[in-house]
C-alpha atoms as a PDB file:
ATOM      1  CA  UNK A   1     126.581 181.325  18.561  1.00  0.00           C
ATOM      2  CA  UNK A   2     127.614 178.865  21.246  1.00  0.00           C
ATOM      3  CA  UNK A   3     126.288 175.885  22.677  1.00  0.00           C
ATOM      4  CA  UNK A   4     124.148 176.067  25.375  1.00  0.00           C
ATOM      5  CA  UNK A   5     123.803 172.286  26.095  1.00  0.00           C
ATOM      6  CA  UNK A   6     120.268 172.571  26.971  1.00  0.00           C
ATOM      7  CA  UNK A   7     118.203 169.411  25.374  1.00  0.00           C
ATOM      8  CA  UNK A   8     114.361 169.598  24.317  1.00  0.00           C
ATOM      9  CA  UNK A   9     111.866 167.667  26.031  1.00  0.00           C
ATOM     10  CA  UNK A  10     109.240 168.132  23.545  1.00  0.00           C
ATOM     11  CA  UNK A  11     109.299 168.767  19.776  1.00  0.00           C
ATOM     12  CA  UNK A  12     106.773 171.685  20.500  1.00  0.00           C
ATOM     13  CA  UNK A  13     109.714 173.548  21.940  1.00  0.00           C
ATOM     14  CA  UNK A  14     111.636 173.832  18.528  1.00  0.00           C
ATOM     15  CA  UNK A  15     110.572 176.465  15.220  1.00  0.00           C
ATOM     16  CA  UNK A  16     111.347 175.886  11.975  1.00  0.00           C
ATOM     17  CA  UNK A  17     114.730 178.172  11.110  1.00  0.00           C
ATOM     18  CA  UNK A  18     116.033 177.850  14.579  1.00  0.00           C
ATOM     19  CA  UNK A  19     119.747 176.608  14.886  1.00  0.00           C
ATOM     20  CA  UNK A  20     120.374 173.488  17.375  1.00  0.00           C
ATOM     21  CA  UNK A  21     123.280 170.926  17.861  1.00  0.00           C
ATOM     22  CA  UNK A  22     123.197 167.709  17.732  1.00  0.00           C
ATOM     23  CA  UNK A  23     123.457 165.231  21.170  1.00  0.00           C
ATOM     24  CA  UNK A  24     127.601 163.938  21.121  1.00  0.00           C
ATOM     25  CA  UNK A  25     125.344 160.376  21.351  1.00  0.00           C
ATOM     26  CA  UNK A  26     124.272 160.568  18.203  1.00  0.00           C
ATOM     27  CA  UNK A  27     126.172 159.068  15.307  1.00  0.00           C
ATOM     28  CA  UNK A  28     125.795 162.475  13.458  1.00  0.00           C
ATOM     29  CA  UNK A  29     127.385 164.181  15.719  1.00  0.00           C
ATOM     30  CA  UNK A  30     130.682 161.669  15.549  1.00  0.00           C
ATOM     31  CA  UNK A  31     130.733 162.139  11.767  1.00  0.00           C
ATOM     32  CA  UNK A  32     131.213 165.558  12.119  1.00  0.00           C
ATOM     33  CA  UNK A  33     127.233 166.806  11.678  1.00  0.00           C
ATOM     34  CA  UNK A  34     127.256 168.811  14.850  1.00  0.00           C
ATOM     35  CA  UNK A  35     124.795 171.713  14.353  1.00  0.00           C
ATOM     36  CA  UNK A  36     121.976 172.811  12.162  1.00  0.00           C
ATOM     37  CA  UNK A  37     118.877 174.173  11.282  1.00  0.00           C
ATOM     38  CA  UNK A  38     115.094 173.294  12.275  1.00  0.00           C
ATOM     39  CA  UNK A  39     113.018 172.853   8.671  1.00  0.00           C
ATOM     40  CA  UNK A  40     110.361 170.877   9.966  1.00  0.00           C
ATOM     41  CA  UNK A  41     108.319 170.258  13.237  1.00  0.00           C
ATOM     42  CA  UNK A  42     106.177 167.296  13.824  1.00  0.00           C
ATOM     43  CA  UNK A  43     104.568 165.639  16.528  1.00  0.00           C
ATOM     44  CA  UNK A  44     107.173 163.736  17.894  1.00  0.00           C
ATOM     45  CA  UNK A  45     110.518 164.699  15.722  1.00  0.00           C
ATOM     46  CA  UNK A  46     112.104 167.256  14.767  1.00  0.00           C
ATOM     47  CA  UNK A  47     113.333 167.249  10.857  1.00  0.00           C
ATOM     48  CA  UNK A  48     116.913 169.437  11.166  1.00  0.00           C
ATOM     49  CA  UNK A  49     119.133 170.254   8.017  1.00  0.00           C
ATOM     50  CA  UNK A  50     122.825 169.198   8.853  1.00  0.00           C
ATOM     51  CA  UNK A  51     125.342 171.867   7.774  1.00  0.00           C
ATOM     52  CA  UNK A  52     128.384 169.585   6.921  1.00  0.00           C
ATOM     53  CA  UNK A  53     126.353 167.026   4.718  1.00  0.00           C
ATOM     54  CA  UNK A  54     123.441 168.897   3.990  1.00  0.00           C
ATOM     55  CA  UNK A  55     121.438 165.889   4.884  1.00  0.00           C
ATOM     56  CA  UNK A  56     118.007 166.398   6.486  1.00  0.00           C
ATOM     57  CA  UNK A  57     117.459 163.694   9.444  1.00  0.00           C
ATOM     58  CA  UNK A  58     114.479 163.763  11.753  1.00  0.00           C
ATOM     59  CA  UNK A  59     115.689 163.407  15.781  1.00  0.00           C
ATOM     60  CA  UNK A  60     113.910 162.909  18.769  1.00  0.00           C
ATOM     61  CA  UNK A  61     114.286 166.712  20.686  1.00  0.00           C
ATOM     62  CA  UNK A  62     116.106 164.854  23.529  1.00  0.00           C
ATOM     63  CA  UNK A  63     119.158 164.857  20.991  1.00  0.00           C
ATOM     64  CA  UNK A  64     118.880 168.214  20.189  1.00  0.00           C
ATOM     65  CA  UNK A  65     120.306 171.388  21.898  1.00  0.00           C
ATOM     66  CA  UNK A  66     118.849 174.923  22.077  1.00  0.00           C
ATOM     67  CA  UNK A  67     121.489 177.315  19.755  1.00  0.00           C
ATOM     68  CA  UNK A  68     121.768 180.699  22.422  1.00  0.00           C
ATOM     69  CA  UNK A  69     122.344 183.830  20.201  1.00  0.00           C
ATOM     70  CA  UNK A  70     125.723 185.974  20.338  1.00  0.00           C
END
């Protein structure tokens, strides 16, 4: 997979089990936490399980990337 670098506008773009990256904003993303997967959807977040921690932290889908597949 590769980075695409194209951010959400709108939580209804993201499914659960889909793989995104984290904005290089984000403090995540300077602590290593760069991509992960999509385990919950809501309204106006997006809940995504880190793979370096393992932590699951809710973003806003502006500072999340779509994952493209290999």
């Amino acid at each position: 997979m590769h980075n695409t670098h194209v951010y959400g506008e709108s939580a209804v773009e993201f499914a659960v089990g889909q793989r995104v990256a984290v904005h290089p904003i984000t403090p995540q993303f300077m602590q290593g936490d760069r991509y992960g997967e999509v385990v919950l959807v809501g309204r106006t977040r997006v809940s995504v399980k880190l793979d370096r921690s393992g932590r699951t932290l809710r973003f806003s889908p502006q500072n999340l990337a779509h994952m493209a597949r290999d």
